[in-house]
Protein backbone atom coordinates (compact mmCIF):
# COMPACT_ATOMS: atom_id res chain seq x y z
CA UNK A 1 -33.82 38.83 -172.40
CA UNK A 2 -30.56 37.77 -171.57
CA UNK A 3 -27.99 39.41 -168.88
CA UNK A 4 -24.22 39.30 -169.13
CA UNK A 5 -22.53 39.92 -166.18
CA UNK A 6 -18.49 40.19 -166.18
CA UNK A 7 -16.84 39.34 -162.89
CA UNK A 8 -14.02 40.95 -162.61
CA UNK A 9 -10.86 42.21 -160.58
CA UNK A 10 -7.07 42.79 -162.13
CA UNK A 11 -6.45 41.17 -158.64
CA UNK A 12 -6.07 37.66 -158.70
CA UNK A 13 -7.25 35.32 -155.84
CA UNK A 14 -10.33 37.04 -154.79
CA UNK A 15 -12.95 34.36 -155.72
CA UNK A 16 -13.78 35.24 -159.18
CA UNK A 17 -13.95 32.18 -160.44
CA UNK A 18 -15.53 30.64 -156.98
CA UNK A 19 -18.12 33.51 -157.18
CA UNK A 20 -18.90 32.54 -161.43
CA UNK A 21 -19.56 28.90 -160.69
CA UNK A 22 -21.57 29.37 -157.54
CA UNK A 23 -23.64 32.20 -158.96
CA UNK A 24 -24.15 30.48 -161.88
CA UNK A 25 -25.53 26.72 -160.71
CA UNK A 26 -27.48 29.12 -157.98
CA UNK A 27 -29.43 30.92 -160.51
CA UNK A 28 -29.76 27.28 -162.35
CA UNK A 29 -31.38 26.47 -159.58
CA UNK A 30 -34.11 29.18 -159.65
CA UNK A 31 -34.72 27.92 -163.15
CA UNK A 32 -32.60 30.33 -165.37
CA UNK A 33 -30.47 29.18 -168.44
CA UNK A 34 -27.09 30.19 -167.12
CA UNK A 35 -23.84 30.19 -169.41
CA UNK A 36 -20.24 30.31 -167.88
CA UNK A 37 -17.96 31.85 -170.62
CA UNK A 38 -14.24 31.44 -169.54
CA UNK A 39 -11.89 34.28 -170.29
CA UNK A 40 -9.14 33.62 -168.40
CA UNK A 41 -6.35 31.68 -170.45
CA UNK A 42 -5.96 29.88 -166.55
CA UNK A 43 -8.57 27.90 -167.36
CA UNK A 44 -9.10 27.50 -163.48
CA UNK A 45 -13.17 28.13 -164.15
CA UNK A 46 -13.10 24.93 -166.95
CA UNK A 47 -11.15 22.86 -164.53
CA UNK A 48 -13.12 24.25 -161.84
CA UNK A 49 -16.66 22.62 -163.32
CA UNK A 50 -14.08 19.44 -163.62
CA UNK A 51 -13.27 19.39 -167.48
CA UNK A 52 -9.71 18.85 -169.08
CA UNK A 53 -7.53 21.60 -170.01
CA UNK A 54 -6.34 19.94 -173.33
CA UNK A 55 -9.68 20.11 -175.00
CA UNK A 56 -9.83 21.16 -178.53
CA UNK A 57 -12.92 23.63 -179.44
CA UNK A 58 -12.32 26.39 -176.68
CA UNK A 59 -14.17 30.12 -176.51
CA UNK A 60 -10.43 30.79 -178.53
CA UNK A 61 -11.70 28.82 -181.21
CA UNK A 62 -14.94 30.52 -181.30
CA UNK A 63 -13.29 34.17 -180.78
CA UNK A 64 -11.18 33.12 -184.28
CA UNK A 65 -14.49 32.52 -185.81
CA UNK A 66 -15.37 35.78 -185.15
CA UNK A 67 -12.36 37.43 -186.50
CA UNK A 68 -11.93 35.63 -189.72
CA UNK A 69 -15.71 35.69 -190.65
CA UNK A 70 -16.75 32.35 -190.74
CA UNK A 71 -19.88 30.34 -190.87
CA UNK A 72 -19.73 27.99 -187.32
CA UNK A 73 -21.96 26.60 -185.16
CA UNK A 74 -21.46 28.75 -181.94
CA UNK A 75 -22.50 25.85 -179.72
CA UNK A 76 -19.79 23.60 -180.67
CA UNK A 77 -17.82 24.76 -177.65
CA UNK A 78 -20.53 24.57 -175.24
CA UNK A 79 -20.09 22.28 -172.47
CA UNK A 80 -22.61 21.08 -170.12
CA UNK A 81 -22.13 20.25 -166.40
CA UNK A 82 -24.32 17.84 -164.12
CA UNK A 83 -25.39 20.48 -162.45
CA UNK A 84 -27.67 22.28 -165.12
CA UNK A 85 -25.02 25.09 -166.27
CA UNK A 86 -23.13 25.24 -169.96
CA UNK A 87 -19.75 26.38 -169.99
CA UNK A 88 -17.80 28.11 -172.86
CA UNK A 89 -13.88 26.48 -171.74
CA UNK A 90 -10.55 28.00 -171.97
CA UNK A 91 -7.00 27.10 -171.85
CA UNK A 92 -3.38 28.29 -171.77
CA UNK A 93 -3.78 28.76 -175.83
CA UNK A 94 -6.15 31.60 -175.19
CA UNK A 95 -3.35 33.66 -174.16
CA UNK A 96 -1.82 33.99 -177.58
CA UNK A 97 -5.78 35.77 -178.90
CA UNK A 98 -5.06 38.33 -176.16
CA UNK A 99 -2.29 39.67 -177.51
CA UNK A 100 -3.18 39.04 -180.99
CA UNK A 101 -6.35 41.18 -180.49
CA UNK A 102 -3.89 44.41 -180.81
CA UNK A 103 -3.78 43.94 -184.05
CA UNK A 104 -7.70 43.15 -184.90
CA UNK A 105 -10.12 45.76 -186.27
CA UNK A 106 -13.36 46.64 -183.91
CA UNK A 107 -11.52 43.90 -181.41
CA UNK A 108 -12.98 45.33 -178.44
CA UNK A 109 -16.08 43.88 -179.37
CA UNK A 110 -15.37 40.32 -180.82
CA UNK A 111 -16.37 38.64 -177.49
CA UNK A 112 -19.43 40.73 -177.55
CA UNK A 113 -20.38 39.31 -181.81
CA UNK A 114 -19.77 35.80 -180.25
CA UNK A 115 -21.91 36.23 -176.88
CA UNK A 116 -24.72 37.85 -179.41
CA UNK A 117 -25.07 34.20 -181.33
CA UNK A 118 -25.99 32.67 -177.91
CA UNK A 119 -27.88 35.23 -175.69
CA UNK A 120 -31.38 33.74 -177.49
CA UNK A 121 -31.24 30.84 -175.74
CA UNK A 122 -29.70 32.03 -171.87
CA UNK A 123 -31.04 33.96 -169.30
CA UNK A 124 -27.71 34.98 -167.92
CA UNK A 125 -24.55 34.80 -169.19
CA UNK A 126 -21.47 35.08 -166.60
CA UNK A 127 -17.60 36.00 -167.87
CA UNK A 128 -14.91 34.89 -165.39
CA UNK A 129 -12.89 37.21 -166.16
CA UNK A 130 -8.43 36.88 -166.06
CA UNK A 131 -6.81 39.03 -163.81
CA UNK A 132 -5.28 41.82 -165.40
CA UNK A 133 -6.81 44.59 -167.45
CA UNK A 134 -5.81 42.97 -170.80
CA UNK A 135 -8.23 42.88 -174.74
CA UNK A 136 -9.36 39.99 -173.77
CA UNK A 137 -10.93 41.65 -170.01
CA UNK A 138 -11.64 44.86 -172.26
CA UNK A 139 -13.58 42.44 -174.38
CA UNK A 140 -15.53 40.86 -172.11
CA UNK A 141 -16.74 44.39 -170.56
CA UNK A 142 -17.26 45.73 -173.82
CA UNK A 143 -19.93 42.54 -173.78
CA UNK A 144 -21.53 42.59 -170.52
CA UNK A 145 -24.42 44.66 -169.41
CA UNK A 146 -22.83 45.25 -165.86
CA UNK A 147 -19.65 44.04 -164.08
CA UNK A 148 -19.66 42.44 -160.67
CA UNK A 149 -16.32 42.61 -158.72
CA UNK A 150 -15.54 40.32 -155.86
CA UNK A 151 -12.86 42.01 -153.85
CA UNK A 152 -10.64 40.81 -150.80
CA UNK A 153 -10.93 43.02 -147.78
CA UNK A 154 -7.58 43.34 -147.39
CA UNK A 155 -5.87 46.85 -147.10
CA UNK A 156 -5.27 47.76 -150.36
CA UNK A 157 -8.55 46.31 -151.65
CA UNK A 158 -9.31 50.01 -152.34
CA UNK A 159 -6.95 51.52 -153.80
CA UNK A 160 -7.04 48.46 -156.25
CA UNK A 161 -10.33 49.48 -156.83
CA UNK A 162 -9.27 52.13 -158.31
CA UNK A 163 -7.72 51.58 -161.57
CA UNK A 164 -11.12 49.01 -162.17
CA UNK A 165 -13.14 51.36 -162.10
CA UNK A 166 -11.49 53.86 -164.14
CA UNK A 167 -11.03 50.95 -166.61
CA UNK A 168 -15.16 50.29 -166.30
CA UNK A 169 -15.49 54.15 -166.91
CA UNK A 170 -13.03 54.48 -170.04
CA UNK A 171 -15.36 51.33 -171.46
CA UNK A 172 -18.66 52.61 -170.67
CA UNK A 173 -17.65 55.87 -172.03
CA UNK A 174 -15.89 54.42 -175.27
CA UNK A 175 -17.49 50.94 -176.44
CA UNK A 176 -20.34 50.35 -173.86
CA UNK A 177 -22.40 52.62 -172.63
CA UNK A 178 -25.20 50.58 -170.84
CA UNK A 179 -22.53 49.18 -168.80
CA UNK A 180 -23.09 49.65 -165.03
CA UNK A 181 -21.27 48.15 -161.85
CA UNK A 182 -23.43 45.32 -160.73
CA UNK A 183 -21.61 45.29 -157.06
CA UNK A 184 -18.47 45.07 -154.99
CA UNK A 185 -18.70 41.66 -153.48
CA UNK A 186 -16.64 41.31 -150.44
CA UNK A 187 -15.21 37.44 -150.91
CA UNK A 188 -13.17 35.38 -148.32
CA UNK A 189 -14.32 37.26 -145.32
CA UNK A 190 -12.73 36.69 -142.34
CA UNK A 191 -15.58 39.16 -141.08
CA UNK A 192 -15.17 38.33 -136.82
CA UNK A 193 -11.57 40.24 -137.15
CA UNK A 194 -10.88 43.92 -136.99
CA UNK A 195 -8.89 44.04 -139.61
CA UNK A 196 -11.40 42.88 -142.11
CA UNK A 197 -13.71 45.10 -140.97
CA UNK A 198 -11.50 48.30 -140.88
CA UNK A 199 -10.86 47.59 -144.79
CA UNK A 200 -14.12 46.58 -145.66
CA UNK A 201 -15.44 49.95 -143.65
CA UNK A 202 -12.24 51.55 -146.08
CA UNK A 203 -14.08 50.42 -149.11
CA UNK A 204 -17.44 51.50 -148.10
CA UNK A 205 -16.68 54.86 -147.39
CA UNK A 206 -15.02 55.33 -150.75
CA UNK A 207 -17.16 53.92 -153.05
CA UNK A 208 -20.45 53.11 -151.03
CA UNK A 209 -22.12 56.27 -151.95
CA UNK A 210 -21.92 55.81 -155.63
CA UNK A 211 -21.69 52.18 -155.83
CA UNK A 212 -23.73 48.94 -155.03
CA UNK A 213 -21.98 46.59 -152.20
CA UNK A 214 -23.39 43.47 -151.91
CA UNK A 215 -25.10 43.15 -148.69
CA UNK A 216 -24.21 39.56 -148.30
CA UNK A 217 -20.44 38.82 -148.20
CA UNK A 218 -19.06 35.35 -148.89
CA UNK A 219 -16.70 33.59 -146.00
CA UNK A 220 -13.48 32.06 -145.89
CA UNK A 221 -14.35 28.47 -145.35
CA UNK A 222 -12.59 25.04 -146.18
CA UNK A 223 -15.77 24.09 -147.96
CA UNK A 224 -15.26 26.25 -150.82
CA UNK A 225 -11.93 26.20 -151.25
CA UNK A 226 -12.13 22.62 -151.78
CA UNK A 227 -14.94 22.52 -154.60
CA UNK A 228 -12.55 23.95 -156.82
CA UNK A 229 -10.88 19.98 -156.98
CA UNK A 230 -14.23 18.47 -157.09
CA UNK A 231 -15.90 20.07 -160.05
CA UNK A 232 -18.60 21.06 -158.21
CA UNK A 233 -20.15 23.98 -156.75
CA UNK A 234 -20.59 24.60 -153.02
CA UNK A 235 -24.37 23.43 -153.64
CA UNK A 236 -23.30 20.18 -154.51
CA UNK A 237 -20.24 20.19 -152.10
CA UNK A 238 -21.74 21.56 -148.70
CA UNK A 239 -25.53 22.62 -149.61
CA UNK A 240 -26.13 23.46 -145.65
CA UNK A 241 -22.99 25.69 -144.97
CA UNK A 242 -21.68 28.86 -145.00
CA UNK A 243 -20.70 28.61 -148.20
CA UNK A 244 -23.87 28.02 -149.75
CA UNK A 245 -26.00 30.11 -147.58
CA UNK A 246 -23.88 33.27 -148.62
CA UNK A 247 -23.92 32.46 -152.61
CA UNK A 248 -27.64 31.65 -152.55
CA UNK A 249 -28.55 35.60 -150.88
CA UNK A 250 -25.68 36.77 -153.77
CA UNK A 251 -27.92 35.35 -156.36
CA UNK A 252 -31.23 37.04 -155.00
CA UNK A 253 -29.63 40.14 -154.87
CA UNK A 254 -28.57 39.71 -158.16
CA UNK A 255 -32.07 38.49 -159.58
CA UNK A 256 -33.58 41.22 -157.41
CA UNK A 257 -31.44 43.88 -159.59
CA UNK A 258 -33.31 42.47 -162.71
């Protein structure tokens, strides 16, 4: 049965994108069928795994599908990256479907009718999602089974919680309501100073009771900040490292949630 997970945080620059890839080739590597599904008219996850921006069949294309009622082949956008991942690409284009979603019947769940014509032949399925609380983020956890959200420990990291999670509850409430919070992921963690401790201690005390943190948290490190240019992910960059050693406990918490 396949899982789709959103990752998402209005926030931007918190490692959603570095957390999709690296999640995604690590639970490659334990033998899953992984999709990455790009929702973020950015496009940083497609240039991320190292493919163009100007290509032609995107997830837009597939999303237009959906609306108009068409016959396609779903896998006609799919991508597939050396390191044993597919990938569902975006560009700046995808931007114009957000907006134009407004004006779609049932468009909280186009994503979702799109996702459906693949999920026979993944094991996971992982939404990088863009950062703001747009359709096209409502879409994609309309879709998803349970949302993962990599956060910053910085001081406001949770009071931007916040308006997430009331977002998560207004879904699960309205469109979805198997969706549950797969865990706050604490991402570029400067974890030897006070100051990242205090907030991440901030975090934990308001949502820790109710909500999974990940155990693991991922560093700041060079290493995986520069993957992002070499369309790789930190297992092919820096398999010994930090890096790696922190996304490969991430996916065993997340395959231990199964």
């Amino acid at each position: 049965m396949c899982r789709v997970i959103a990752i998402a945080n209005q926030k931007g620059g918190v490692a959603k994108t570095t957390t999709t890839i690296n999640l995604g080739v690590g639970l490659a590597k334990t033998g899953k069928r992984v999709a990455l599904i790009d929702a973020d008219p950015q496009g940083h996850l497609t240039m991320g795994l190292g493919f163009p921006k100007n290509l032609r069949v995107t997830l837009k294309s597939m999303m237009e599908n959906v609306i108009m009622g068409l016959e396609f082949d779903p896998k006609e956008a799919v991508l597939h990256h050396e390191e044993g991942i597919d990938l569902i690409p975006s560009n700046k284009l995808l931007s114009g479907l957000d907006m134009s979603l407004f004006t779609v019947e049932d468009r909280e769940h186009v994503l979702k009718e799109y996702l459906q014509l693949l999920e026979d032949d993944y094991d996971y399925i992982l939404i990088d999602c863009m950062p703001s609380l747009g359709m096209l983020t409502i879409n994609a956890l309309s879709a998803a089974d349970s949302v993962l959200i990599p956060v910053q420990p910085q001081f406001y990291a949770a009071d931007g919680l916040m308006e997430l999670l009331k977002v998560v509850k207004g879904i699960h409430q309205r469109f979805n309501p198997g969706l549950e919070i797969e865990g706050i992921l604490f991402t570029m963690d400067s974890g030897r100073y006070n100051n990242a401790k205090r907030n991440k201690q901030a975090v934990k005390d308001a949502y820790g009771a109710e909500l999974k943190i990940f155990e693991q948290t991922i560093p700041r490190t060079e290493a995986l900040a520069e993957t992002a240019s070499e369309g790789v992910s930190i297992f092919a960059y820096d398999a010994k490292g930090k890096g790696a050693n922190s996304y490969q406990a991430i996916v065993q918490e997340v395959l231990d949630h199964a």
